[in-house]
C-alpha atoms as a PDB file:
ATOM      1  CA  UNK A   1      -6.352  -6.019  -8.980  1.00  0.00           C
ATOM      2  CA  UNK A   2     -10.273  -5.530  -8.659  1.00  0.00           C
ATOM      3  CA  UNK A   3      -9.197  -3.673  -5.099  1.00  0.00           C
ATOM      4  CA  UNK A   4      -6.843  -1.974  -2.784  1.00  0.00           C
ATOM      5  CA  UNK A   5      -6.279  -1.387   0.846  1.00  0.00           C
ATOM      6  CA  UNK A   6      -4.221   1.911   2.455  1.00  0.00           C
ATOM      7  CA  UNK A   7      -3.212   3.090   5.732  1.00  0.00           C
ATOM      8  CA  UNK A   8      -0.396   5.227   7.129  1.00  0.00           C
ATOM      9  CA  UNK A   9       1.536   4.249  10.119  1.00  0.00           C
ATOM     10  CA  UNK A  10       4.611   5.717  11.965  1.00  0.00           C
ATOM     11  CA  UNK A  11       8.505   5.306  12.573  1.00  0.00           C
ATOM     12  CA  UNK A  12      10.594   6.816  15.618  1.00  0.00           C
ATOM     13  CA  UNK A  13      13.202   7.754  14.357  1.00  0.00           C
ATOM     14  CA  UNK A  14      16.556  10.095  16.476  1.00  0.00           C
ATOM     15  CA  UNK A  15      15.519  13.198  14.332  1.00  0.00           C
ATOM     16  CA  UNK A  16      12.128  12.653  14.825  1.00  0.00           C
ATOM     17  CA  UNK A  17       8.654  10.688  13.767  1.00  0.00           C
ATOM     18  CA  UNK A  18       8.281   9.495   9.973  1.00  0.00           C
ATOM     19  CA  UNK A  19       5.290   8.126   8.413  1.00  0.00           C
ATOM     20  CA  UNK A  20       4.849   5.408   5.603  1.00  0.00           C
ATOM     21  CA  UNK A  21       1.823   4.685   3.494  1.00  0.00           C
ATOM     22  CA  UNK A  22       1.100   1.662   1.688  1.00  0.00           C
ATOM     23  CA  UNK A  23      -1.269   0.758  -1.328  1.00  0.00           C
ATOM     24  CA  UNK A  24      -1.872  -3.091  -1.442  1.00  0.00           C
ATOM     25  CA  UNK A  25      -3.307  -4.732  -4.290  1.00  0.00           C
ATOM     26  CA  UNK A  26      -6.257  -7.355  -2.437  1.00  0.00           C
ATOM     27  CA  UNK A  27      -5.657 -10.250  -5.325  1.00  0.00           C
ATOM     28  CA  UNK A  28      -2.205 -10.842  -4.743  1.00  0.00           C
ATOM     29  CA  UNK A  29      -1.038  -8.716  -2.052  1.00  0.00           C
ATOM     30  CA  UNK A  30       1.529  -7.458  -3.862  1.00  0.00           C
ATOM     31  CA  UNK A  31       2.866  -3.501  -2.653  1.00  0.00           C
ATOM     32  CA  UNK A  32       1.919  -1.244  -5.463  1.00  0.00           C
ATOM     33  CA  UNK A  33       2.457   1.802  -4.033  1.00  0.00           C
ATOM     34  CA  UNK A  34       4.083   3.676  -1.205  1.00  0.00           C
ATOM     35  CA  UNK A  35       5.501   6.209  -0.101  1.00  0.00           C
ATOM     36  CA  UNK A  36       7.982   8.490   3.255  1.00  0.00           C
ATOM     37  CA  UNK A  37       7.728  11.678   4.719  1.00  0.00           C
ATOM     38  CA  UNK A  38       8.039  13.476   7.397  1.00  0.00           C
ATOM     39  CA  UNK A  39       4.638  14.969   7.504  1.00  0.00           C
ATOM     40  CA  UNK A  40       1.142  12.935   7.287  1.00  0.00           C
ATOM     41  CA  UNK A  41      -0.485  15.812   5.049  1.00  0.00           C
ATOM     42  CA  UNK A  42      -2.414  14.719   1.884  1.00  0.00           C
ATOM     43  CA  UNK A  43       0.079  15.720  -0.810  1.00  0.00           C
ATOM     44  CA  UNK A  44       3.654  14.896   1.370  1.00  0.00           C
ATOM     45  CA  UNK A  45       2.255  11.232   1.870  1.00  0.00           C
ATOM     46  CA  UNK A  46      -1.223   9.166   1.047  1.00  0.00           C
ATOM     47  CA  UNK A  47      -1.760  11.196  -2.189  1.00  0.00           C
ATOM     48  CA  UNK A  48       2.089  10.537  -3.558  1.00  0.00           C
ATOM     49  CA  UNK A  49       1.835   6.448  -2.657  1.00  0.00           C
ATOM     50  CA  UNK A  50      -1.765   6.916  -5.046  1.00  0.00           C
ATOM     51  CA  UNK A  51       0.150   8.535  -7.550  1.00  0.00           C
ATOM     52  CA  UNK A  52       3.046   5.796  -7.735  1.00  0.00           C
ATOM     53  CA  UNK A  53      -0.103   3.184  -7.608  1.00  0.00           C
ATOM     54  CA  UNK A  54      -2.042   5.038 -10.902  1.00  0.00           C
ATOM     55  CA  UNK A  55       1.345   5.132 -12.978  1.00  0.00           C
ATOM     56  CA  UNK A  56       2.109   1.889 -12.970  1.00  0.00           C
ATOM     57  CA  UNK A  57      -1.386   0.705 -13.120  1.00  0.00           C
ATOM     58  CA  UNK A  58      -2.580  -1.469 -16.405  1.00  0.00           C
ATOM     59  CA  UNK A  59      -5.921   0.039 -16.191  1.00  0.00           C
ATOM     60  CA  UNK A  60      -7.590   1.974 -13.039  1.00  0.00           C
ATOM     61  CA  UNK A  61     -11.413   1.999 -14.035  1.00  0.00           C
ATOM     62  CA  UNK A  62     -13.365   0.308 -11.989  1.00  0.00           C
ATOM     63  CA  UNK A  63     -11.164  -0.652  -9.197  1.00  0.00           C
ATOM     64  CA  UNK A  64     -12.032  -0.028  -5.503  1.00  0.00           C
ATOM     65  CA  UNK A  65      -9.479   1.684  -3.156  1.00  0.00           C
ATOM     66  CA  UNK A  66     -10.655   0.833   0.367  1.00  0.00           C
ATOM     67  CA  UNK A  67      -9.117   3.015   3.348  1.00  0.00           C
ATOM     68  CA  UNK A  68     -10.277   4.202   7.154  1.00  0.00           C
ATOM     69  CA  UNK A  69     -11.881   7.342   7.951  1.00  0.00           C
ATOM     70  CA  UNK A  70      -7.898   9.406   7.738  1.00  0.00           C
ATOM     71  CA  UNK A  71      -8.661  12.747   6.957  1.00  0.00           C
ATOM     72  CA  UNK A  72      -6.040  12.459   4.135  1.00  0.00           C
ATOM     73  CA  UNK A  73      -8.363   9.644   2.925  1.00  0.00           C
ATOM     74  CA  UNK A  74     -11.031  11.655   2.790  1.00  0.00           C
ATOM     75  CA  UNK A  75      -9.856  14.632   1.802  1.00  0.00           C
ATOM     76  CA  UNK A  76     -10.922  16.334  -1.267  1.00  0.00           C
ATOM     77  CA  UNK A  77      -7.970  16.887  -3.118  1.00  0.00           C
ATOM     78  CA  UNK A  78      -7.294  12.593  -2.152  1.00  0.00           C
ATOM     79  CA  UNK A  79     -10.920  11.839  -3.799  1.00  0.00           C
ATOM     80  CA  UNK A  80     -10.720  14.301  -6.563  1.00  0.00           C
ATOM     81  CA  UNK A  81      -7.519  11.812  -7.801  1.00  0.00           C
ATOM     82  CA  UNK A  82      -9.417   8.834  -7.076  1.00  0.00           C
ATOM     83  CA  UNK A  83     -11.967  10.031  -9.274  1.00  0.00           C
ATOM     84  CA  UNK A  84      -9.887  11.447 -11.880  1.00  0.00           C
ATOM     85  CA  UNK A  85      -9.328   7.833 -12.509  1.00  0.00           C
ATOM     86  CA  UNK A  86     -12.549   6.318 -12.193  1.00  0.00           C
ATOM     87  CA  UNK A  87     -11.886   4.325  -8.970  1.00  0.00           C
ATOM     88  CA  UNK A  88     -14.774   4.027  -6.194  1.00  0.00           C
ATOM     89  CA  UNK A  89     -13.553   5.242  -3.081  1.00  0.00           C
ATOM     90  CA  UNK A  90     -14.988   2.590  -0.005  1.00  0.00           C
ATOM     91  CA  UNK A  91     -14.168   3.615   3.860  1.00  0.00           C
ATOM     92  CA  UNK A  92     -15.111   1.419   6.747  1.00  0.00           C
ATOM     93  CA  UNK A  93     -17.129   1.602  10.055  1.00  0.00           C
ATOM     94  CA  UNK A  94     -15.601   4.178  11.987  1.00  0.00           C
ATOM     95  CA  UNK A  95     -13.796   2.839  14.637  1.00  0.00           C
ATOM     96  CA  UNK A  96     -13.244  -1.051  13.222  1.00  0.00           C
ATOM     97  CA  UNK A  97      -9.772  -2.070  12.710  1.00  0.00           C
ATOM     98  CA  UNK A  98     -11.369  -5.549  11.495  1.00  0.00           C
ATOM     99  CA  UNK A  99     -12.746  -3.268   8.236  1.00  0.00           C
ATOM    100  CA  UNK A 100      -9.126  -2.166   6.924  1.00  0.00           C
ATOM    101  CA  UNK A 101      -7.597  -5.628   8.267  1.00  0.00           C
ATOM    102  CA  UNK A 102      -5.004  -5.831   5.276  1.00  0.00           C
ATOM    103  CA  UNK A 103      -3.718  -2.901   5.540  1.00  0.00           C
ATOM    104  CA  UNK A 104      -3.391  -3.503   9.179  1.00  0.00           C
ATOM    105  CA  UNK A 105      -1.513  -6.406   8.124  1.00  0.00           C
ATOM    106  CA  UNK A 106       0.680  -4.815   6.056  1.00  0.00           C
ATOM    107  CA  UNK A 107       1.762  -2.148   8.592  1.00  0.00           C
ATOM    108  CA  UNK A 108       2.299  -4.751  11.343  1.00  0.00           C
ATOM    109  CA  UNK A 109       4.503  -6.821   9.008  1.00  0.00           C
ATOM    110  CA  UNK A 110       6.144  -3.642   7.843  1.00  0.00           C
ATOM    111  CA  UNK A 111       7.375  -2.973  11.735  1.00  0.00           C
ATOM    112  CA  UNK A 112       7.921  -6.022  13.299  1.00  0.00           C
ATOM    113  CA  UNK A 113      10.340  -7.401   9.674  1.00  0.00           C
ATOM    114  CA  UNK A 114      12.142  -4.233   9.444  1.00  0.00           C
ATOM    115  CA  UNK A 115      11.113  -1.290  11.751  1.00  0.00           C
ATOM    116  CA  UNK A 116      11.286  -2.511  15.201  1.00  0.00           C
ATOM    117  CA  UNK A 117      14.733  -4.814  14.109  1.00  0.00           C
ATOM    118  CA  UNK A 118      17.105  -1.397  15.217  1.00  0.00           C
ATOM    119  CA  UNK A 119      16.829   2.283  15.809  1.00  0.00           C
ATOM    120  CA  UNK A 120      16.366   4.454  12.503  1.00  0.00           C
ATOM    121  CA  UNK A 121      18.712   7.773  12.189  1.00  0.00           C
ATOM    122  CA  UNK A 122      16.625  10.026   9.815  1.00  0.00           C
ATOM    123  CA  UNK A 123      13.549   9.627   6.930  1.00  0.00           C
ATOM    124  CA  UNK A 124      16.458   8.620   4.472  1.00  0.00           C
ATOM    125  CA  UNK A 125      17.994   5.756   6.703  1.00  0.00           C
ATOM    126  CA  UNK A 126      14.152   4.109   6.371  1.00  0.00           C
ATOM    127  CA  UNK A 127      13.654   5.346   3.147  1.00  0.00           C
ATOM    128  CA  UNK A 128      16.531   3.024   1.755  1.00  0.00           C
ATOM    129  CA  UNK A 129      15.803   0.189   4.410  1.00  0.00           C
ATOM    130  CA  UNK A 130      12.162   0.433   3.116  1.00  0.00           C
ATOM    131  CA  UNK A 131      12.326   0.014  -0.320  1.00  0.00           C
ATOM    132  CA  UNK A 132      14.960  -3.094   0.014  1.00  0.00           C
ATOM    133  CA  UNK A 133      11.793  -4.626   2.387  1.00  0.00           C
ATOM    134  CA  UNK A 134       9.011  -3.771   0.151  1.00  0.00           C
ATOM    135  CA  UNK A 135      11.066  -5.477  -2.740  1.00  0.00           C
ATOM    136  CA  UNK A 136      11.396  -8.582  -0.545  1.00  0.00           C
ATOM    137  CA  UNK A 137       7.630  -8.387   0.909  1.00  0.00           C
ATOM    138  CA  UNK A 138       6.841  -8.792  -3.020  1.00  0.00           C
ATOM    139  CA  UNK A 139       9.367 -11.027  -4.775  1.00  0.00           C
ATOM    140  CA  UNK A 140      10.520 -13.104  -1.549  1.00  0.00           C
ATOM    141  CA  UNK A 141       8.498 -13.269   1.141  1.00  0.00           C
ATOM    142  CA  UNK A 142       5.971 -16.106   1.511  1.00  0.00           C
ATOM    143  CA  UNK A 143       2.513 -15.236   2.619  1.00  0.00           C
ATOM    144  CA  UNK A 144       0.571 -17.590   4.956  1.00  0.00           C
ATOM    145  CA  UNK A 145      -2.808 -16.316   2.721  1.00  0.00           C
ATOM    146  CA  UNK A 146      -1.593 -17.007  -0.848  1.00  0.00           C
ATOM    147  CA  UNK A 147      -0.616 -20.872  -0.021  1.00  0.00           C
ATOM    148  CA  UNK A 148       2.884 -19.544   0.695  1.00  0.00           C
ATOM    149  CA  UNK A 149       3.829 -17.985  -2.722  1.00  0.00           C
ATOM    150  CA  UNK A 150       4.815 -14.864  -3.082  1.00  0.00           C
ATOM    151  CA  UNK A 151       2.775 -12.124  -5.003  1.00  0.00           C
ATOM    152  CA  UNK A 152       4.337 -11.725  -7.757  1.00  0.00           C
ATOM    153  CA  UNK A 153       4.097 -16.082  -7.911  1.00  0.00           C
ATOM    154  CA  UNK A 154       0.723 -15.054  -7.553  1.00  0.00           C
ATOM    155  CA  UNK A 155       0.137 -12.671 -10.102  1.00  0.00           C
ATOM    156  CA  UNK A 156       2.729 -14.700 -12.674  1.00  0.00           C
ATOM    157  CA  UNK A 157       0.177 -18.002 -12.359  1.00  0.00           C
ATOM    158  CA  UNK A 158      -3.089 -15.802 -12.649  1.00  0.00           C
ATOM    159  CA  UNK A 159      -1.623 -14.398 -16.124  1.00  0.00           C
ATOM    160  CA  UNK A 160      -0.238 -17.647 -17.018  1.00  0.00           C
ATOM    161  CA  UNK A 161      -3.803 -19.241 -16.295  1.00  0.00           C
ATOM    162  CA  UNK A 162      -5.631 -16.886 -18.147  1.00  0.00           C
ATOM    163  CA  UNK A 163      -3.895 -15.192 -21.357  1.00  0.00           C
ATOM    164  CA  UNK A 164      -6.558 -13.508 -22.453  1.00  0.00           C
ATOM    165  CA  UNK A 165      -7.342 -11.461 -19.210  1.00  0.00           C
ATOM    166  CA  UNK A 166      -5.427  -8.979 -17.211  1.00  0.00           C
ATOM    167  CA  UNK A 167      -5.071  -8.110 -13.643  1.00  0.00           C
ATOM    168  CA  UNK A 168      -6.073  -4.900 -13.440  1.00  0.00           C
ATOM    169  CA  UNK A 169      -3.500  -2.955 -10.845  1.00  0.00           C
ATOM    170  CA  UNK A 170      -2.635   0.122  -9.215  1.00  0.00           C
ATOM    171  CA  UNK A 171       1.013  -0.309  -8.486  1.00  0.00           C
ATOM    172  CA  UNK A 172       1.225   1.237  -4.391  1.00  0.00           C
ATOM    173  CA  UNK A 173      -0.025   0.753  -1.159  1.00  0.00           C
ATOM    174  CA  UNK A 174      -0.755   3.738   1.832  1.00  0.00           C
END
């Protein structure tokens, strides 16, 4: 992974509103990272699907993590983690979807497979039902972009193609 996309987005649920970040790795769109809660603050939600990204990461130096303008994204605490592992931080043009359009993607997948398919009791009910889709999103489900393989097809014929080179990862998506 040379870069990755993030973005939070919501779910209605009957006890109230939870959010979901994503990391996606740009190469092979593969989820790396991501994480529930039921506040959008820095360290509850972004910051802990960066975290799951960085620890299962091969190597982080030198990747870019692209993002909007979030204040979570932009926060220090979120950049000061970003740098602690050598990865540029790149925002878009304020205001341009078109800039962040994979994570876009990702979050408009994410609701119309899974969220919008029934009405969600509580953060655990999507919790579980989110982690069963993000499997499938990576080891299943066919994407239009990658020739309709999966990512981890994807990522399995890069390292099969070239031995002596890794993909460098972060493992989440916000």
């Amino acid at each position: 992974m040379g870069c990755g996309w993030v973005d939070i987005t919501y779910v209605r649920t009957r006890k109230g509103f939870v959010y979901t970040a994503f990391v996606t790795d740009v190469f092979s769109r593969r989820i790396v990272g991501w994480a529930l809660s039921e506040s959008m603050r820095t360290e509850a939600l972004p910051l802990q699907a960066l975290n799951q990204a960085i620890a299962c990461a091969k190597e982080t130096t030198g990747l870019i993590h692209h993002s909007d303008h979030g204040s979570q994204y932009v926060s220090i605490v979120y950049n000061g983690r970003l740098a602690e592992y050598k990865i540029a931080a790149s925002t878009g043009t304020v205001g341009d979807s078109y800039d962040n359009a994979l994570a876009e993607n990702v979050n408009g997948s994410y609701k119309n497979e899974l969220i919008h398919t029934r009405r969600w009791d509580d953060v655990v009910d999507v919790e579980i039902a989110t982690f069963g889709w993000v499997t499938w999103w990576n080891e299943t489900r066919l994407h239009r972009g990658l020739g309709y393989r999966t990512p981890a097809e994807v990522e399995s014929e890069f390292c099969t193609s070239n031995p002596d080179r890794e993909i460098l990862e972060i493992k989440a998506n916000a």
